[in-house]
N, C-alpha and C. Protein backbone atom coordinates (compact mmCIF):
# COMPACT_ATOMS: atom_id res chain seq x y z
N UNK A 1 -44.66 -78.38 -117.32
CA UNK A 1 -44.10 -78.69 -118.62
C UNK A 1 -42.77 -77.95 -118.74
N UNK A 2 -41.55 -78.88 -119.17
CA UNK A 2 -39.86 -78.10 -119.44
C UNK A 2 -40.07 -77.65 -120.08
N UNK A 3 -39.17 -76.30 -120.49
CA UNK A 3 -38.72 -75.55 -121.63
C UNK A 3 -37.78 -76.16 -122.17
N UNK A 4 -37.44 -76.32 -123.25
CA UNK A 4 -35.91 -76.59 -124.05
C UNK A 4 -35.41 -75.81 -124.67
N UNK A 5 -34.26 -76.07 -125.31
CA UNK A 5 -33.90 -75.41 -126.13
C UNK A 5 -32.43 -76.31 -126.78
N UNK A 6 -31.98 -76.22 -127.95
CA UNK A 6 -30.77 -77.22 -128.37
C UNK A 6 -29.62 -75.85 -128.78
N UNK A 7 -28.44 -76.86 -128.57
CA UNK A 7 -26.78 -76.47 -128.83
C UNK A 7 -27.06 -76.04 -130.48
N UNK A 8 -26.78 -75.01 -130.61
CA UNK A 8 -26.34 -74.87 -132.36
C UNK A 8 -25.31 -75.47 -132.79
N UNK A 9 -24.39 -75.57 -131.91
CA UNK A 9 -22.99 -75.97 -132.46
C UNK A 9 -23.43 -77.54 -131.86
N UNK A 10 -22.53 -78.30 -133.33
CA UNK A 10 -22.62 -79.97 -133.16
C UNK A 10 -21.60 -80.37 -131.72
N UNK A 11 -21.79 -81.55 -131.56
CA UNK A 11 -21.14 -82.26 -130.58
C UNK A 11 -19.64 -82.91 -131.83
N UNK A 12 -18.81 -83.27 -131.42
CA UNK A 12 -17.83 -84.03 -132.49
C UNK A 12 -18.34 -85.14 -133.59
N UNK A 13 -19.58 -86.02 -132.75
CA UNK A 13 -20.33 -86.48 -133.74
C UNK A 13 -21.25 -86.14 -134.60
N UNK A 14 -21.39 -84.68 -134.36
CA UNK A 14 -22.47 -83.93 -135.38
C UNK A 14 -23.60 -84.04 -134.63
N UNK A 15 -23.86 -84.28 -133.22
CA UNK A 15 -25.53 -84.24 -132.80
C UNK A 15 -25.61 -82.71 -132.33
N UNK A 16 -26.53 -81.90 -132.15
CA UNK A 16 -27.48 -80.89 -131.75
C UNK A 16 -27.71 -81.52 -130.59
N UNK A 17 -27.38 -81.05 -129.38
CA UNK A 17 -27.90 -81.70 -128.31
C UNK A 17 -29.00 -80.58 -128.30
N UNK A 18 -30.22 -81.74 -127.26
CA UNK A 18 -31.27 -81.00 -126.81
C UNK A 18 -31.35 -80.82 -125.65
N UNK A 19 -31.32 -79.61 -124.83
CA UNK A 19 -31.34 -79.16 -123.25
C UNK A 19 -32.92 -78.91 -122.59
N UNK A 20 -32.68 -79.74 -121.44
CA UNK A 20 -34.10 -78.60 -120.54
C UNK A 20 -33.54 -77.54 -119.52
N UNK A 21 -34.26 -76.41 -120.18
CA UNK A 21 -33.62 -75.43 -119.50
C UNK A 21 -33.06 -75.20 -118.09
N UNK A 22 -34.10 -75.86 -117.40
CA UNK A 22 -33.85 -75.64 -115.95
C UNK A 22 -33.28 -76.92 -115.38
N UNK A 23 -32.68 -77.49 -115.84
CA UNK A 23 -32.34 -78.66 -115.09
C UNK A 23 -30.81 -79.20 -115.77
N UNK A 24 -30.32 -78.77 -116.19
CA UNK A 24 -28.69 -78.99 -117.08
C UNK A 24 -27.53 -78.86 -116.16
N UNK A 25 -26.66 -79.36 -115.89
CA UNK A 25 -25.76 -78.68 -115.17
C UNK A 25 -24.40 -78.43 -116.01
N UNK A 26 -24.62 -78.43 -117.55
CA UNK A 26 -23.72 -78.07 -118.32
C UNK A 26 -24.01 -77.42 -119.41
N UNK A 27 -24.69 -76.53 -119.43
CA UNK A 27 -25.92 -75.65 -120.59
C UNK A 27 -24.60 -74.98 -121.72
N UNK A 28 -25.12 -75.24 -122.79
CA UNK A 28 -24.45 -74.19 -123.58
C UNK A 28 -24.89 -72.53 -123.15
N UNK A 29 -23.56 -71.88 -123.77
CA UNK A 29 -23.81 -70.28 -123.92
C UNK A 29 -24.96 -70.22 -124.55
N UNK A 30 -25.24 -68.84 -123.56
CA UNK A 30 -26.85 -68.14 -124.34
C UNK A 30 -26.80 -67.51 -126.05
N UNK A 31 -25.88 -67.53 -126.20
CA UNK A 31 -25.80 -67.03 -127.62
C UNK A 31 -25.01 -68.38 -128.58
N UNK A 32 -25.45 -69.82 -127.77
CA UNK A 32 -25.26 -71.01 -128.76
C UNK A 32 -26.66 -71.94 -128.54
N UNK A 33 -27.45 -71.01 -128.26
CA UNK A 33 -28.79 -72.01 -127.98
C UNK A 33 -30.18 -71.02 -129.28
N UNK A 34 -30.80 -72.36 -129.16
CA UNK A 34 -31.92 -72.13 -130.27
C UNK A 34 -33.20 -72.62 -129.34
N UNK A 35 -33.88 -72.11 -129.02
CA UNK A 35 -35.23 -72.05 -128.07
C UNK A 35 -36.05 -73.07 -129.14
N UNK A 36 -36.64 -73.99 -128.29
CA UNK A 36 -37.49 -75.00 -128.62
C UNK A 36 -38.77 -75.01 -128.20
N UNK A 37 -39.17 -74.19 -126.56
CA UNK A 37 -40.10 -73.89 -126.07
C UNK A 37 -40.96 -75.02 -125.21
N UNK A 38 -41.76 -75.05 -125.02
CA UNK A 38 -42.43 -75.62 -123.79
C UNK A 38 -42.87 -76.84 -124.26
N UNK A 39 -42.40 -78.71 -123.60
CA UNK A 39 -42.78 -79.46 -124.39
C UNK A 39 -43.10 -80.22 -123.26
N UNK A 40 -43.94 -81.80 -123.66
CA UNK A 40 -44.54 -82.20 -122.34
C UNK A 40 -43.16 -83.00 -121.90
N UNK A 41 -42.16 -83.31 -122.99
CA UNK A 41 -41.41 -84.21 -122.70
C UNK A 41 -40.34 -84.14 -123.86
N UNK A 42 -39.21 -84.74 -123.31
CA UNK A 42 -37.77 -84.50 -124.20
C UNK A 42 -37.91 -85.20 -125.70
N UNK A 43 -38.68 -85.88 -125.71
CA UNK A 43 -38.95 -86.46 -126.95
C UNK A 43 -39.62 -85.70 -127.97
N UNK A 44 -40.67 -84.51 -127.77
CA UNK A 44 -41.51 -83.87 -128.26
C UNK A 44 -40.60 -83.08 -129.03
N UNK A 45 -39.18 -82.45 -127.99
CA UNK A 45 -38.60 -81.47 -127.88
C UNK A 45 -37.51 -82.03 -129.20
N UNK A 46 -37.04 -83.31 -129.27
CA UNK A 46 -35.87 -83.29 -129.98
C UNK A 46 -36.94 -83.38 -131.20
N UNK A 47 -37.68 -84.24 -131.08
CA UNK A 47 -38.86 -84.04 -132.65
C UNK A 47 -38.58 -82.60 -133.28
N UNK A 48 -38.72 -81.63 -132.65
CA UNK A 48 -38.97 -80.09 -132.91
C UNK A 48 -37.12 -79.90 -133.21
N UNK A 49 -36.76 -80.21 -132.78
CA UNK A 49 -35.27 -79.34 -133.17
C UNK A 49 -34.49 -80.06 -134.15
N UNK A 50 -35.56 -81.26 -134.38
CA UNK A 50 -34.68 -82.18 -135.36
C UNK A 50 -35.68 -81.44 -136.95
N UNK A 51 -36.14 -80.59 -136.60
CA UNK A 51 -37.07 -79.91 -138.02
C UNK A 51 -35.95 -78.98 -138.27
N UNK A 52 -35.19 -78.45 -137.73
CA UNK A 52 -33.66 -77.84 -137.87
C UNK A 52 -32.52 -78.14 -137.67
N UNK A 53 -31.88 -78.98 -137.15
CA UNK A 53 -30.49 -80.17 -137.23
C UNK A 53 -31.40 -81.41 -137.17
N UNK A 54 -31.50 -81.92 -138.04
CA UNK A 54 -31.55 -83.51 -138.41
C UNK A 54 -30.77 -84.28 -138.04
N UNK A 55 -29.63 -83.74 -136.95
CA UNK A 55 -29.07 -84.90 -136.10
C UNK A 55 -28.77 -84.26 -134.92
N UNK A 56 -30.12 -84.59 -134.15
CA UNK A 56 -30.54 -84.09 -133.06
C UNK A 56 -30.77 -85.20 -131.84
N UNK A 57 -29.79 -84.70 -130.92
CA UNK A 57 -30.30 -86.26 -129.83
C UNK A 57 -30.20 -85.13 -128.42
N UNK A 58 -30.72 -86.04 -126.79
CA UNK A 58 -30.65 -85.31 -125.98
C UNK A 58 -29.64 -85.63 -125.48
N UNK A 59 -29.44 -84.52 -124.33
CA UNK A 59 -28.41 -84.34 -123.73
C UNK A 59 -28.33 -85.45 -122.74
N UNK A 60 -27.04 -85.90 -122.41
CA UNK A 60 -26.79 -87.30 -121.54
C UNK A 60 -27.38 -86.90 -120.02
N UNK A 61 -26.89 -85.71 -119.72
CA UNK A 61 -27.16 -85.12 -118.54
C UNK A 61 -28.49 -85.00 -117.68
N UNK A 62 -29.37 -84.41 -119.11
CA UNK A 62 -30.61 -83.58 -118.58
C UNK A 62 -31.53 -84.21 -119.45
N UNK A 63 -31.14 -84.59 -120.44
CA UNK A 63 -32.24 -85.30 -121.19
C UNK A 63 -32.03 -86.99 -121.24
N UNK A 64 -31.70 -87.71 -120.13
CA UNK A 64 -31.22 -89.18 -120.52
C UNK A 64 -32.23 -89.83 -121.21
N UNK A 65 -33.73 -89.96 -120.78
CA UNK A 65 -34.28 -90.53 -121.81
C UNK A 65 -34.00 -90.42 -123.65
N UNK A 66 -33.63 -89.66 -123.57
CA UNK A 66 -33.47 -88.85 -125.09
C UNK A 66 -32.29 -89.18 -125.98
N UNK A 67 -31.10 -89.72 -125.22
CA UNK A 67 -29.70 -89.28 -125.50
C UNK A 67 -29.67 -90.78 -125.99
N UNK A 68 -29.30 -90.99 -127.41
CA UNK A 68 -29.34 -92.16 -127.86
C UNK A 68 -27.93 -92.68 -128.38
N UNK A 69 -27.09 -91.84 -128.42
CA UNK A 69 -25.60 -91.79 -129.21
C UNK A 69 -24.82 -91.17 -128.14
């Protein structure tokens, strides 16, 4: 099961991207991430971070299923 965690800072369109930790090859700084924790899947994960940015999508990179915008 990935760990995640999402960007605090928006993208230009205002999304929160959502990261899996170990697999990104463009991670935000450790002191611009908000820990999401252990999910079965990127979908679980943006569910959870969208309870704190409500415009929350995944990352194109690491989360493609996820990345809707």
């Amino acid at each position: 099961m990935p760990y995640y965690y999402v960007n605090k800072n928006a993208q230009p369109n205002g999304d929160h991207e959502v990261h899996e930790k170990n697999n990104c090859p463009n991670p935000p700084n450790f002191e611009n991430r908000k820990d999401l924790g252990w999910h079965v899947d990127c979908h679980s994960a943006v569910r959870e971070a969208k309870k704190t940015y409500k415009q929350s999508n995944g990352c194109e990179d690491c989360c493609k299923p996820c990345h809707t915008t």
